[in-house]
N, C-alpha and C. Protein backbone atom coordinates (compact mmCIF):
# COMPACT_ATOMS: atom_id res chain seq x y z
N UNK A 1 94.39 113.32 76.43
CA UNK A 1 93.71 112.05 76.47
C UNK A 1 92.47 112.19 77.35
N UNK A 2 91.12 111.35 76.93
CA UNK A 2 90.49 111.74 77.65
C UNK A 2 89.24 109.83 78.17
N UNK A 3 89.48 110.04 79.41
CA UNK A 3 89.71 108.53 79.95
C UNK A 3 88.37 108.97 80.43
N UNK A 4 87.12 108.58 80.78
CA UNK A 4 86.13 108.16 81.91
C UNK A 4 85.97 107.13 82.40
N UNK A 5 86.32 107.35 83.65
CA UNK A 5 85.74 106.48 84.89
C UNK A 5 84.40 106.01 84.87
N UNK A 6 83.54 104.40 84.96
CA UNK A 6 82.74 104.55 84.88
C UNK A 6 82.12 103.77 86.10
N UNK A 7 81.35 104.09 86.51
CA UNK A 7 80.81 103.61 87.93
C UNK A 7 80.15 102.58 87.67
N UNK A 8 80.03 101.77 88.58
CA UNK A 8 79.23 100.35 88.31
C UNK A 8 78.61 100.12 89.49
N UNK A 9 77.64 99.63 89.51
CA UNK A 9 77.20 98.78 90.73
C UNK A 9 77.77 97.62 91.35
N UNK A 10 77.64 97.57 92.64
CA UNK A 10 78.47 96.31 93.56
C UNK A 10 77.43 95.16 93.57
N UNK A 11 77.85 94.25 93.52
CA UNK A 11 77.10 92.82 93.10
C UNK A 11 77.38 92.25 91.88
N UNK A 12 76.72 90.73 92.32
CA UNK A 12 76.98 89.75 91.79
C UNK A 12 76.32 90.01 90.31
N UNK A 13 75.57 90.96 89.91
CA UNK A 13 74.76 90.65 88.67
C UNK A 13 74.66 92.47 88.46
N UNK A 14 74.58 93.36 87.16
CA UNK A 14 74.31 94.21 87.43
C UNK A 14 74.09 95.01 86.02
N UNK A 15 73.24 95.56 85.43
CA UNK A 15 72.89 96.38 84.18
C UNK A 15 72.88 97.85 84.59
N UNK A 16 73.22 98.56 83.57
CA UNK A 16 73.07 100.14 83.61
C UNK A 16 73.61 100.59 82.45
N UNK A 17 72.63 101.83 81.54
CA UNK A 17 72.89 102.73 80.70
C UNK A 17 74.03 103.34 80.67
N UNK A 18 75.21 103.26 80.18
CA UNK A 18 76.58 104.57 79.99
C UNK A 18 76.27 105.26 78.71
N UNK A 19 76.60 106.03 79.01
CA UNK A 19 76.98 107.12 77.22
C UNK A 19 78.60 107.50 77.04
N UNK A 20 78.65 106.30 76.08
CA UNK A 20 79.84 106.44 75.03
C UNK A 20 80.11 107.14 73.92
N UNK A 21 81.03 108.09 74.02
CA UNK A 21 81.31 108.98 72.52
C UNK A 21 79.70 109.43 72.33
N UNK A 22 79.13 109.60 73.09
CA UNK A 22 77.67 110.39 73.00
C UNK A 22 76.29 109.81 72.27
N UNK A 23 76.84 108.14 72.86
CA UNK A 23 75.68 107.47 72.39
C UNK A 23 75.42 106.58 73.37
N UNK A 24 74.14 106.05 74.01
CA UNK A 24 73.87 105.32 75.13
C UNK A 24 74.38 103.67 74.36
N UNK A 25 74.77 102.69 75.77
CA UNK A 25 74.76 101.48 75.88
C UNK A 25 73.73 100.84 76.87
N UNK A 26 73.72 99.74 77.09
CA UNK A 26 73.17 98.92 78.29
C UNK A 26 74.93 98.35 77.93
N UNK A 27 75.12 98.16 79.38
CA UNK A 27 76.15 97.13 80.01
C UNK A 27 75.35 96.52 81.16
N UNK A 28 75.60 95.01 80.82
CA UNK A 28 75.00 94.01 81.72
C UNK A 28 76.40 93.13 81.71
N UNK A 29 76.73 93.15 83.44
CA UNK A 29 78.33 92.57 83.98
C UNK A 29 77.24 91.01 84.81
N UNK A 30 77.98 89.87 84.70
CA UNK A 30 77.65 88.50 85.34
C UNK A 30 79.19 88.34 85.90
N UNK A 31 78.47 88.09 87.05
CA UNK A 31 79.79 87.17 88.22
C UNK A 31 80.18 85.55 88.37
N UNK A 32 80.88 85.60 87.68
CA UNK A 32 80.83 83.46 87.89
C UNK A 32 81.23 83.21 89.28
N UNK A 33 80.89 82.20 89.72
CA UNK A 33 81.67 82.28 91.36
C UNK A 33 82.51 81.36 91.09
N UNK A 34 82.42 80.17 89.93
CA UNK A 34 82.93 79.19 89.77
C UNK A 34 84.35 79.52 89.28
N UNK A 35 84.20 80.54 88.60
CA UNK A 35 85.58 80.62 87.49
C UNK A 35 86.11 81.75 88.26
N UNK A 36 85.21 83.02 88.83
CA UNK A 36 85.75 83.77 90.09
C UNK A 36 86.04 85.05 88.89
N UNK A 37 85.27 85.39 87.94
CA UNK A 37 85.19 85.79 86.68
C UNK A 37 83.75 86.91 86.67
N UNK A 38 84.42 88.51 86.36
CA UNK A 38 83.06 88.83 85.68
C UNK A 38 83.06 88.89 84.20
N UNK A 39 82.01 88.72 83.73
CA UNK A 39 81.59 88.63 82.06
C UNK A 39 80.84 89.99 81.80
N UNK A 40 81.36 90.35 80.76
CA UNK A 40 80.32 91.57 80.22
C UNK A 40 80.13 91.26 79.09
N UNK A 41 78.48 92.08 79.05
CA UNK A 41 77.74 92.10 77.62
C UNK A 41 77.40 93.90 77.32
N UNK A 42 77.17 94.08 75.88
CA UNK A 42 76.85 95.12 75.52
C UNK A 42 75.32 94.73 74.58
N UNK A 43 74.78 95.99 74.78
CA UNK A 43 73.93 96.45 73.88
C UNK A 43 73.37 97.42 73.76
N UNK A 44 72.13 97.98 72.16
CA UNK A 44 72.46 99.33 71.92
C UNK A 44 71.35 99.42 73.04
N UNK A 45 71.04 100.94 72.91
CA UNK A 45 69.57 102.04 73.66
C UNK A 45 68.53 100.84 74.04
N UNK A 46 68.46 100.08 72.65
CA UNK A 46 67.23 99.51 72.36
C UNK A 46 67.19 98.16 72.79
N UNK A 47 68.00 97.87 73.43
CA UNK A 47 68.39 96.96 73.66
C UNK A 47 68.57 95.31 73.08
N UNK A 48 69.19 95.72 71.78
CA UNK A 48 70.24 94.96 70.93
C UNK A 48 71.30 94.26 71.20
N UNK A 49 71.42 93.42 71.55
CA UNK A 49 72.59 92.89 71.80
C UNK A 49 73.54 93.04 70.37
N UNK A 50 74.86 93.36 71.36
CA UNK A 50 75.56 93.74 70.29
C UNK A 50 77.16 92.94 70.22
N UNK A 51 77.42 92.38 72.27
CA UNK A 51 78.12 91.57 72.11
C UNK A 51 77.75 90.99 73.46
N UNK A 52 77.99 89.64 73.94
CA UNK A 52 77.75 88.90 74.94
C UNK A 52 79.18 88.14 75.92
N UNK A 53 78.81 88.06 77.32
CA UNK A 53 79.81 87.15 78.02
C UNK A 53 81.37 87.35 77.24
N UNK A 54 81.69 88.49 77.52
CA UNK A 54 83.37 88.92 76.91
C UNK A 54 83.67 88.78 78.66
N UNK A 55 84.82 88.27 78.69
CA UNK A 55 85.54 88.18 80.36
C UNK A 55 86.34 89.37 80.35
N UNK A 56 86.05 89.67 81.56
CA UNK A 56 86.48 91.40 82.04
C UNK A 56 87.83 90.85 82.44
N UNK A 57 89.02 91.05 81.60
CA UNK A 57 90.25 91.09 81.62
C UNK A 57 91.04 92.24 82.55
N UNK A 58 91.81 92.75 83.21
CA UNK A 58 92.61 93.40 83.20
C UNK A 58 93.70 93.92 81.79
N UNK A 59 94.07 95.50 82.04
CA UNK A 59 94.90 95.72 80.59
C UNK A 59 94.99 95.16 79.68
N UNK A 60 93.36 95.06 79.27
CA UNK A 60 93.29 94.59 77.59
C UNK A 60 92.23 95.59 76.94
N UNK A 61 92.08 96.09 75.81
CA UNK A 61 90.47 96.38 75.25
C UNK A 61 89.94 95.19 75.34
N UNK A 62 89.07 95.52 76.25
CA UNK A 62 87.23 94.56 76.22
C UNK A 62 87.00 94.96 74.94
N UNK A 63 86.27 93.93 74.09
CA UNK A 63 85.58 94.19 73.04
C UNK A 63 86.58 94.87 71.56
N UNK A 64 87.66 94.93 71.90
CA UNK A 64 88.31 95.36 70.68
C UNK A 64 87.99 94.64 69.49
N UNK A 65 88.04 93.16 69.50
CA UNK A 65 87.58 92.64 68.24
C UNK A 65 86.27 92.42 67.28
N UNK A 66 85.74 93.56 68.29
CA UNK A 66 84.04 93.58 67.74
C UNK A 66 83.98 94.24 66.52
N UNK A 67 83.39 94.43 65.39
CA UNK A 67 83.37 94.93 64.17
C UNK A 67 81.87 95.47 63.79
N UNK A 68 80.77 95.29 64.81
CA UNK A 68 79.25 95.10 64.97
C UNK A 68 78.96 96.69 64.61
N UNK A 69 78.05 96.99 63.58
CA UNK A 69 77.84 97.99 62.89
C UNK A 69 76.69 99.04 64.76
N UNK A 70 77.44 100.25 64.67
CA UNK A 70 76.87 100.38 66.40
C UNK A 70 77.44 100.51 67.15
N UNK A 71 78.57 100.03 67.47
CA UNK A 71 79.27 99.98 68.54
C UNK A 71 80.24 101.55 68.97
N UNK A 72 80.66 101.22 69.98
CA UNK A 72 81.39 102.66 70.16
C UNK A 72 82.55 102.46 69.49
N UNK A 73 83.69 103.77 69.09
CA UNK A 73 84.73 104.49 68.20
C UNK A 73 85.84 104.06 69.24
N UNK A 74 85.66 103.88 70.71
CA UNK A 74 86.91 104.29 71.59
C UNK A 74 87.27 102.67 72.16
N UNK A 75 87.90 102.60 73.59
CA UNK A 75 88.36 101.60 73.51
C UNK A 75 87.78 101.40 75.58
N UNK A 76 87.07 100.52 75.52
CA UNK A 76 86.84 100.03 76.96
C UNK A 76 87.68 99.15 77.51
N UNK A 77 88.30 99.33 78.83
CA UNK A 77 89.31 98.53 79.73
C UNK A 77 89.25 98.62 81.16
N UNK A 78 89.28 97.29 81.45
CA UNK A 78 89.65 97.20 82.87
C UNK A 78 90.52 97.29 83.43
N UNK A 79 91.13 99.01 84.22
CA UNK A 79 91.80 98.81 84.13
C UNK A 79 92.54 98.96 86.31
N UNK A 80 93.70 98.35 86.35
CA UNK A 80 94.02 97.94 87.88
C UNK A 80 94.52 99.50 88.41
N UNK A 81 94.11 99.62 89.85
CA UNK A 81 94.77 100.96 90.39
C UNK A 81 95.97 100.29 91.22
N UNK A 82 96.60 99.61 91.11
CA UNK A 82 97.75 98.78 92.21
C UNK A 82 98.72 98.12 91.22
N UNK A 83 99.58 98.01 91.55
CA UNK A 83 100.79 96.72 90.93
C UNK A 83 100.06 95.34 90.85
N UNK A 84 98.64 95.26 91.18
CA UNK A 84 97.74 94.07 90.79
C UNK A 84 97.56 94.19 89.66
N UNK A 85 97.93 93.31 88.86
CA UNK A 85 96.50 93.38 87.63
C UNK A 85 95.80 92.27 87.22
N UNK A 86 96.00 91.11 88.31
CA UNK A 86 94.41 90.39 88.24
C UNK A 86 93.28 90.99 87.97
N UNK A 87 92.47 90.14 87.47
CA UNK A 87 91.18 90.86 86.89
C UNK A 87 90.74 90.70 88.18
N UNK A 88 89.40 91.29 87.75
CA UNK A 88 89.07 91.52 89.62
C UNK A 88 87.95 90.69 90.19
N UNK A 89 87.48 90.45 91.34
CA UNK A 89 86.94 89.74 91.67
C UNK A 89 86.05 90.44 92.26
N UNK A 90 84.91 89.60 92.99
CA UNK A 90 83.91 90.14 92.76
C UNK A 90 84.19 91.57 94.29
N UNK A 91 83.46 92.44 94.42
CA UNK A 91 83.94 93.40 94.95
C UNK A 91 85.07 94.20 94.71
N UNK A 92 86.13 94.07 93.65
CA UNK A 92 86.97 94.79 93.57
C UNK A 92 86.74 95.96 91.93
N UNK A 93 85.64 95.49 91.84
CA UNK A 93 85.48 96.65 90.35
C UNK A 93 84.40 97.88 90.76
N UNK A 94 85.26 98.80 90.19
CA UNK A 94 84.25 100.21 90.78
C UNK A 94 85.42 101.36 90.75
N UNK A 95 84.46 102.52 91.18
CA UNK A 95 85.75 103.85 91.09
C UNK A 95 86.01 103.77 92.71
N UNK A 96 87.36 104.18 93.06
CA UNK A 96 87.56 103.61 93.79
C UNK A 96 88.24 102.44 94.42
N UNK A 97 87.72 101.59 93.72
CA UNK A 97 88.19 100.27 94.24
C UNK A 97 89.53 99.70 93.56
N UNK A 98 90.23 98.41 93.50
CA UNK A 98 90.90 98.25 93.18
C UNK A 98 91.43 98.22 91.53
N UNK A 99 89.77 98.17 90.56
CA UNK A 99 90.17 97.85 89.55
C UNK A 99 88.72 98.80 88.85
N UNK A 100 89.04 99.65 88.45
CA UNK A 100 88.27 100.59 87.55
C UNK A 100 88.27 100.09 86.10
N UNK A 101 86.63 100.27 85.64
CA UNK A 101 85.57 100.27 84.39
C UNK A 101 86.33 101.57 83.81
N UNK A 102 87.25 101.73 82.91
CA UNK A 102 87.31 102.88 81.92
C UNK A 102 87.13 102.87 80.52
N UNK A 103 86.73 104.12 80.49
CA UNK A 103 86.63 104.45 78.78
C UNK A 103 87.29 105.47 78.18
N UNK A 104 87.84 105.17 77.22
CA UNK A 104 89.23 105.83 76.85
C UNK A 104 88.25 106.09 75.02
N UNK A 105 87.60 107.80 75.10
CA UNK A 105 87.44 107.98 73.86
C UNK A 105 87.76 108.13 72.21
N UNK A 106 87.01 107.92 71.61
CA UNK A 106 87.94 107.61 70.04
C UNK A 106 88.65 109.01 70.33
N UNK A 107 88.30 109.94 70.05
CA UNK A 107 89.86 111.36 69.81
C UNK A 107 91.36 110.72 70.97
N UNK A 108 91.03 109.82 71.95
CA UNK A 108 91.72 109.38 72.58
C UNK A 108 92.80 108.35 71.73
N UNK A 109 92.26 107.39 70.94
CA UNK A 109 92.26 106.70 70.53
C UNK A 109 93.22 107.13 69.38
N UNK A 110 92.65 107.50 68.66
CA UNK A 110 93.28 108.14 67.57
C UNK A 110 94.39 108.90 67.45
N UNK A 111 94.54 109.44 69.01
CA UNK A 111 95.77 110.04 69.40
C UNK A 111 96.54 108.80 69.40
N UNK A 112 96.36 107.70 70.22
CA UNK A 112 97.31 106.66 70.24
C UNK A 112 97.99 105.83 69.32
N UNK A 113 96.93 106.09 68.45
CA UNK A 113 97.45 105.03 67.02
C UNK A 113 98.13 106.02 66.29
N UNK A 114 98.58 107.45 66.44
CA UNK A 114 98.79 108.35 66.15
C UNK A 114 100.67 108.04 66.20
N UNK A 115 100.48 108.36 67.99
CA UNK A 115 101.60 108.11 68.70
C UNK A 115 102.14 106.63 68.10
N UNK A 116 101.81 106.05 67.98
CA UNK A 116 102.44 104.68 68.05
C UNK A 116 102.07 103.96 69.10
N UNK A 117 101.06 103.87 69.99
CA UNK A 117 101.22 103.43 71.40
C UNK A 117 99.72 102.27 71.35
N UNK A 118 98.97 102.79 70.51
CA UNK A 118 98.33 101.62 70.09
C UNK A 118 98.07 100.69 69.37
């Protein structure tokens, strides 16, 4: 299986390029203070929006129900390093921290639906 860790910036608001399955994104994460909630958006190189304000869950695929011609093969999750799995708040997402940005690639993937496990 093959999982990447993906680093994020600390703060309330924050964009940066990843390369998924060997194709760039923009990820742009928003902090609600109200709801105590971060939101993520995707889009391509070019900056396409491709999906908007998805709430960064704990142990779920982000974005699984996207179908958007573009998108990555594998499966993105937030996922908890503790017997927590509140989603996280603001300061707790990062490598490191309590609740890690991963990406779990399609050959990953495919293993799982393989197994039975996805």
């Amino acid at each position: 299986m093959t999982a990447g860790r993906i680093p994020v910036p600390s703060g309330p608001y924050w964009t940066q390029t990843v390369t998924l399955d060997g194709t760039d994104y923009i990820l742009t994460a928003t902090y609600n203070f109200r709801k105590a909630r971060y939101y993520l958006s995707v889009a391509d190189a070019n900056g396409n929006a491709l999906a908007s304000g998805k709430a960064l869950v704990c142990n779920w695929p982000l974005f699984a129900n996207c179908r958007v011609e573009g998108f990555w093969p594998g499966v993105l999750a937030a996922v908890p390093q503790s017997s927590d799995a509140s989603d996280p708040l603001l300061g707790e997402l990062g490598i490191g921290l309590r609740v890690e940005l991963t990406y779990f690639d399609a050959a990953s993937v495919a293993q799982f639906k393989k197994d039975g496990t996805l």
